[in-house]
Protein backbone atom coordinates (compact mmCIF):
# COMPACT_ATOMS: atom_id res chain seq x y z
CA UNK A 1 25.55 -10.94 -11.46
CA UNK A 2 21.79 -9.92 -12.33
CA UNK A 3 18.53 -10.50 -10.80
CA UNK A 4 15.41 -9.66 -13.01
CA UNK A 5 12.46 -9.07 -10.86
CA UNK A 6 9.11 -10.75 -12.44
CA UNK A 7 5.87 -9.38 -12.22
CA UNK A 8 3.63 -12.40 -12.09
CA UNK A 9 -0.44 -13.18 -12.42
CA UNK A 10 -2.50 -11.31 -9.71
CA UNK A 11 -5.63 -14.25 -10.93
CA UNK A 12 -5.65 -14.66 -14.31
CA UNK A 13 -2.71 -16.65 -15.90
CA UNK A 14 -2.95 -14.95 -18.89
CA UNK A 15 -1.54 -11.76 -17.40
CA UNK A 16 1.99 -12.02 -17.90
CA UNK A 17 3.67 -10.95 -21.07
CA UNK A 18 6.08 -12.49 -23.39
CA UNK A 19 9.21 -11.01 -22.31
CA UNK A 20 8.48 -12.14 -18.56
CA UNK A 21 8.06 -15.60 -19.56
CA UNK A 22 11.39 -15.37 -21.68
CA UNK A 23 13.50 -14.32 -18.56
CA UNK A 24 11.45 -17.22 -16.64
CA UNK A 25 13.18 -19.66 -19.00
CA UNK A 26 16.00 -18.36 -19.61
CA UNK A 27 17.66 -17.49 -15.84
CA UNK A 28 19.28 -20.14 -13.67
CA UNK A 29 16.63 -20.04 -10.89
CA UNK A 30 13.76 -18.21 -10.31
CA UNK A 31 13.74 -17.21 -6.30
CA UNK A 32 10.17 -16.61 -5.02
CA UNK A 33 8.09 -16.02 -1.70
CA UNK A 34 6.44 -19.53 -2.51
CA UNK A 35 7.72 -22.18 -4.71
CA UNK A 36 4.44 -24.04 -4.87
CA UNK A 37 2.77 -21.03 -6.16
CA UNK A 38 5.14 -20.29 -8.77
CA UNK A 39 5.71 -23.75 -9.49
CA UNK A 40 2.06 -23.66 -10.73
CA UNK A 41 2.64 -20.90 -12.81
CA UNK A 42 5.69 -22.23 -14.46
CA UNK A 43 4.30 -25.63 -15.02
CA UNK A 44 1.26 -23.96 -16.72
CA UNK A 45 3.55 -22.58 -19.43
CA UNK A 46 6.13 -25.82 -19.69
CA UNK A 47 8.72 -24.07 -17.93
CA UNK A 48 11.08 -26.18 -16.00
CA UNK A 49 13.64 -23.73 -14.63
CA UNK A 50 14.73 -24.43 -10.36
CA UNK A 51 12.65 -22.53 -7.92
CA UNK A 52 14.15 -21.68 -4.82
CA UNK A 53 12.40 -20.45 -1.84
CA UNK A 54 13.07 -16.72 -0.81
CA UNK A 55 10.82 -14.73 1.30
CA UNK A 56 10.50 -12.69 4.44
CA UNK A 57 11.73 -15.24 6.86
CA UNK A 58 14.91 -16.37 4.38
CA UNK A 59 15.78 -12.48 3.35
CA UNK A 60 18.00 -12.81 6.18
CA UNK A 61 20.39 -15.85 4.27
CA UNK A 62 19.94 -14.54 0.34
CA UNK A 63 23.03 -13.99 -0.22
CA UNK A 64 23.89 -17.63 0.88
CA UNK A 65 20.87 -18.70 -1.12
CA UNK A 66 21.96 -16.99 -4.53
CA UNK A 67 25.47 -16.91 -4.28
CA UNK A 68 25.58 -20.00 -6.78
CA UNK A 69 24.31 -18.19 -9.47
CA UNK A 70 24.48 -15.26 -11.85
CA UNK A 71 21.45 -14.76 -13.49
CA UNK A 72 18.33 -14.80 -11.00
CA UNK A 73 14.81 -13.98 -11.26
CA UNK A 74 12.34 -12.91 -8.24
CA UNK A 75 9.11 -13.42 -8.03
CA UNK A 76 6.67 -13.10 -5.39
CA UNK A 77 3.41 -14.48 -5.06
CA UNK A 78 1.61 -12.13 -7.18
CA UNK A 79 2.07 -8.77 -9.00
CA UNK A 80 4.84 -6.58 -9.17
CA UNK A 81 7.87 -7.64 -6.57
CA UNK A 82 8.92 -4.59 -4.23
CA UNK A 83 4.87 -3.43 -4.22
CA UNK A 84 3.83 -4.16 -0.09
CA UNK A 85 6.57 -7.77 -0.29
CA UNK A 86 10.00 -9.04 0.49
CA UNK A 87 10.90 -7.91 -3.28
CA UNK A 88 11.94 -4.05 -2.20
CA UNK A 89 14.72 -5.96 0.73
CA UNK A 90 16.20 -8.03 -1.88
CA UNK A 91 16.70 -5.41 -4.27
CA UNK A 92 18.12 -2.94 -1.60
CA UNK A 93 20.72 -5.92 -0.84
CA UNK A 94 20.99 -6.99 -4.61
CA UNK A 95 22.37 -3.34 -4.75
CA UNK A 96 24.56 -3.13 -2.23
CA UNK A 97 26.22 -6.65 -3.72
CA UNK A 98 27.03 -4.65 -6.99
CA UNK A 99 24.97 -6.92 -9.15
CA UNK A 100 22.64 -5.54 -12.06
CA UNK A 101 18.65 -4.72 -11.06
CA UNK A 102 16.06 -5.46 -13.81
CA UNK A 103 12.52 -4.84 -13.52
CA UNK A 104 10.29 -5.80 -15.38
CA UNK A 105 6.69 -3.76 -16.58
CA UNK A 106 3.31 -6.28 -15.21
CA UNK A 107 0.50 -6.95 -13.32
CA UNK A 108 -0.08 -4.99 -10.01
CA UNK A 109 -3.45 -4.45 -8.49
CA UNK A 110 -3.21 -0.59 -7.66
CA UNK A 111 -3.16 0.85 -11.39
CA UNK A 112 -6.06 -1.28 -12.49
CA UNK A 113 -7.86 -0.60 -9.59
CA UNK A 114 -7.18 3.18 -9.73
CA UNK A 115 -8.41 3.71 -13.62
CA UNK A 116 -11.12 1.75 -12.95
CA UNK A 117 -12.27 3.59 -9.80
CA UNK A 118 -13.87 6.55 -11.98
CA UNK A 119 -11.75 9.24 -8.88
CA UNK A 120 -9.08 11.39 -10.33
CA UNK A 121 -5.70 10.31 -11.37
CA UNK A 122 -3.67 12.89 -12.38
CA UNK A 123 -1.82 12.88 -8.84
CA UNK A 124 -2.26 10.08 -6.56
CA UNK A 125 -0.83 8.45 -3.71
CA UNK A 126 0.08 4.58 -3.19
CA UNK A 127 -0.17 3.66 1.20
CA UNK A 128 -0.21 0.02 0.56
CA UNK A 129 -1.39 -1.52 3.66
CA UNK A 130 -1.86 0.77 6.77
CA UNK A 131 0.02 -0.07 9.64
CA UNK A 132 -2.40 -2.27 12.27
CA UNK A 133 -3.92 -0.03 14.64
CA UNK A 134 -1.98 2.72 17.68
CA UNK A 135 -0.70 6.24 16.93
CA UNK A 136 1.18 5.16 13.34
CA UNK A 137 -2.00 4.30 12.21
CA UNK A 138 -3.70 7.48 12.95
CA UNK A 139 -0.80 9.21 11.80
CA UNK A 140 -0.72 7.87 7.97
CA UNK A 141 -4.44 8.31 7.98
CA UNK A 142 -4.24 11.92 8.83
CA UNK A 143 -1.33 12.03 6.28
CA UNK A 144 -3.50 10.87 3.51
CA UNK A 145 -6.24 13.14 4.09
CA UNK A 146 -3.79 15.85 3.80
CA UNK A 147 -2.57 14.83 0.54
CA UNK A 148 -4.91 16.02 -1.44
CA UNK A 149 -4.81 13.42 -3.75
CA UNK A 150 -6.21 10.08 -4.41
CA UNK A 151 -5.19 7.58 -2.17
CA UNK A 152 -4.82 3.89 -2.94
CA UNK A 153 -4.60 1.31 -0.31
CA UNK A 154 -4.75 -2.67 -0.02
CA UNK A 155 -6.55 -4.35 2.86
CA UNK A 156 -7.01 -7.91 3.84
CA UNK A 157 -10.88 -8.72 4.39
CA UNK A 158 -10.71 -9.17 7.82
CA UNK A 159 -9.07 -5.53 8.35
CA UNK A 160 -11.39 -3.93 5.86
CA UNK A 161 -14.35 -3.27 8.00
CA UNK A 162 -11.63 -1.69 10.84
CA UNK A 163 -10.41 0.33 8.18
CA UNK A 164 -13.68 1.51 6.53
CA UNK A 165 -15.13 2.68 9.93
CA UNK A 166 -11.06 4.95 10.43
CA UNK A 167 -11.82 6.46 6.90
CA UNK A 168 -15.03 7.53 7.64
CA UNK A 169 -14.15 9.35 10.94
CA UNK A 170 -11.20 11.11 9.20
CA UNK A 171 -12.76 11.67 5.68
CA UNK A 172 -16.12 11.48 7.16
CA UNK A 173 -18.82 8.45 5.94
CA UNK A 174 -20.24 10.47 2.89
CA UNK A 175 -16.45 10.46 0.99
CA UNK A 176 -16.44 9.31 -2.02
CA UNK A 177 -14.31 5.46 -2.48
CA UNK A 178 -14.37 3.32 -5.27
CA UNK A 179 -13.18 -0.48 -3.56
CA UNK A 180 -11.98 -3.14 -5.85
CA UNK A 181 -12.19 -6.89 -4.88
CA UNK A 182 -10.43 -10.12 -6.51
CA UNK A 183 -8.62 -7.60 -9.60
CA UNK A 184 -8.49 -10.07 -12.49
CA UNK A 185 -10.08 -12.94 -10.75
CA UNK A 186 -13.14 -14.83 -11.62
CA UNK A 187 -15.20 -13.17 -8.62
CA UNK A 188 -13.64 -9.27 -9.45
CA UNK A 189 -15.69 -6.59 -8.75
CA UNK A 190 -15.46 -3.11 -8.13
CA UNK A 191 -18.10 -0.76 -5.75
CA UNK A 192 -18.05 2.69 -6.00
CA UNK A 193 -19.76 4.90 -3.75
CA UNK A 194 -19.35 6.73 -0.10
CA UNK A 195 -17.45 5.30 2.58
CA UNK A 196 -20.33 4.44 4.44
CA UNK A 197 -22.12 3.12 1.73
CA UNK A 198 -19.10 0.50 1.10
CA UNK A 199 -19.25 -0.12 4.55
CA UNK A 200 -22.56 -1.21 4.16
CA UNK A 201 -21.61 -3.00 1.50
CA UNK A 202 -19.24 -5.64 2.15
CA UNK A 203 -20.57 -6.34 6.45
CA UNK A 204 -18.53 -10.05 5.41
CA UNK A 205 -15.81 -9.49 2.85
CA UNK A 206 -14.02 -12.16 1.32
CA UNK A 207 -11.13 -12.08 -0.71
CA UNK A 208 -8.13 -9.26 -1.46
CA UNK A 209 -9.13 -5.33 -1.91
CA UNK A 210 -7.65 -2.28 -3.02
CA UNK A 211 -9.50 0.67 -1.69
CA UNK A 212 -9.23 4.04 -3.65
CA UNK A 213 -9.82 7.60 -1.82
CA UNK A 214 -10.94 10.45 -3.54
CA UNK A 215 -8.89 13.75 -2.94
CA UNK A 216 -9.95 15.27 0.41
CA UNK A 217 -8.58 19.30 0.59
CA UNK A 218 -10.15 20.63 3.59
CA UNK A 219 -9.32 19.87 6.96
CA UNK A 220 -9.80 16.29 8.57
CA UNK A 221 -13.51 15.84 9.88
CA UNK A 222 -11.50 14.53 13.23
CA UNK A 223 -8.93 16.98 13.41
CA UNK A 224 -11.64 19.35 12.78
CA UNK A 225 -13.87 18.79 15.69
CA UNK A 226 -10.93 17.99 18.04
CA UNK A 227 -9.72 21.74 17.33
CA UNK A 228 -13.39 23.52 17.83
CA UNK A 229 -13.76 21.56 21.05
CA UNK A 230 -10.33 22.52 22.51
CA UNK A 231 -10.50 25.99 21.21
CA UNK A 232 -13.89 26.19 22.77
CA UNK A 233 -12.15 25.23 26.11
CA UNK A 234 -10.12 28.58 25.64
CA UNK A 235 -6.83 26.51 24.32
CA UNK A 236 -4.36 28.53 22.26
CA UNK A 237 -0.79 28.67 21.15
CA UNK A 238 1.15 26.33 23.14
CA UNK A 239 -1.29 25.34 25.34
CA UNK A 240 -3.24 24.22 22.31
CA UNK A 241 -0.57 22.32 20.43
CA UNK A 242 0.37 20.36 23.46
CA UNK A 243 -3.52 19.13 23.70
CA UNK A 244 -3.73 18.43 20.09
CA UNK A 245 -0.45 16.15 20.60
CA UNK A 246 -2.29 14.53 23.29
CA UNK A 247 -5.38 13.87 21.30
CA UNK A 248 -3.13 12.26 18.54
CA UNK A 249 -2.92 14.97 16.34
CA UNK A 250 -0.14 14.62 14.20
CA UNK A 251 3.03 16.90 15.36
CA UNK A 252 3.54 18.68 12.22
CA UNK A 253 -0.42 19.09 11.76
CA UNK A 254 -0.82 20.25 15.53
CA UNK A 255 1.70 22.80 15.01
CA UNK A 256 0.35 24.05 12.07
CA UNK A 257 -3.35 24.36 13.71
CA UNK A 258 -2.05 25.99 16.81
CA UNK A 259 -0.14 28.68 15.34
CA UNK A 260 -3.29 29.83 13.10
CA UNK A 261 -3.91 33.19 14.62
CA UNK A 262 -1.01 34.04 16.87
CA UNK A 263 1.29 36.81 16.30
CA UNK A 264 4.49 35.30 16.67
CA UNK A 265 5.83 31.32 16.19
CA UNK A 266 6.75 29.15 19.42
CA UNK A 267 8.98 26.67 19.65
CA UNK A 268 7.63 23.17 19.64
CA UNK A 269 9.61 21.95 22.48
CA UNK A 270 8.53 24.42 25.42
């Protein structure tokens, strides 16, 4: 058994290579997150291999779906399957059936987006979409200004405001971005700038983006001013880490702060 994941178009057709489209005539069935969408794709290059539908709500009954065949390709609706889609589930189960995992070099919107952003990219991180909002969400940004490395994110345009105005009180509004709309679409276009300044930019977004962070080293602007204003209160050691916890401070990162300057460690859980 073998399943060949297929990087398809992310807006031009013309982004798809050779050997993809040999594997996309040659397999039984091509399963994919929407069979109208890839249906358009396949009838653009006279391909006339079965589509079967396959995404987040039918993950549950793949096996089912693809037990009548041994050679199967995946596609989702764009890009690179198992980037932020239902492509990473299937292989994980693919896997644990014993059958052979193929995948396929294509089109994804983070690399082009990244070497086009003019930040560093020697070491970079990939977030995909940030969870929707409560303490996770803090968390990962927190995380990624940590990292000291680029970050790379995607965003939906009616999120991207939301998450312009968190960057900008955990990087701080003058932190350099580089955001990248439509990738290889007729409309593309990529602004580079401050966070602020992109905020500025795009008050009524439209289409997909893929926002890339320049390294941030020093401390959180958040985490910053949340630590002077509790130390100012007289906080310390425990005390301290317990009201960095309650101010969302990440628990690792709260430790970390509180123990800066006292003699001997605590435990965590006093």
């Amino acid at each position: 058994m073998r399943l060949v994941l297929v990087p398809t178009p992310i807006g031009n057709l013309e982004d798809i290579t050779l050997r993809a489209l040999r594997v996309l005539k040659e397999v039984e069935v091509v399963a994919c997150e929407d069979t109208r969408r890839t249906g358009l794709l396949l009838r653009h290059y006279g391909i006339a291999t079965p589509t079967l539908r396959l995404d987040q709500h039918t993950m549950g009954r793949a096996r089912e779906l693809l037990s009548p065949y041994a050679y199967v390709a995946y596609a989702t609706d764009a890009g690179t399957p198992g980037i932020s889609d239902p492509g990473a589930e299937l292989v994980r189960l693919a896997l644990e059936w014993g059958w052979r995992v193929e995948a396929l070099p294509g089109p994804t919107a983070l690399i082009p987006a990244l070497v086009a952003s003019g930040l560093p990219t020697h070491r970079f991180t990939f977030e995909g979409f940030l969870p929707k909002g409560g303490k996770e969400r803090k968390e990962r940004l927190w995380a990624l200004a940590r990292e000291g490395r680029t970050a790379v994110l995607y965003e939906s345009p009616h999120r991207l405001q939301k998450t312009l105005e968190d960057l900008m009180g955990v990087y701080g509004p003058g932190h350099p971005v580089a955001v990248a709309r439509e990738i290889s679409k007729v409309h593309e276009e990529i602004f580079r700038g401050t966070l602020e300044e992109a905020w500025r930019q795009f008050q009524n977004p439209r289409g997909e983006f893929v926002l890339v962070l320049g390294p941030k080293e020093a401390l959180p602007v958040e985490a910053k001013r949340v630590l002077e204003e509790l130390k100012a209160q007289g906080l310390k050691g425990k005390a301290l880490f317990r009201a960095l916890l309650q101010r969302g401070v990440p628990r690792n990162e709260a430790y970390r702060l509180a123990l800066e300057g006292e003699k001997e460690p605590f435990e965590e859980g006093e």
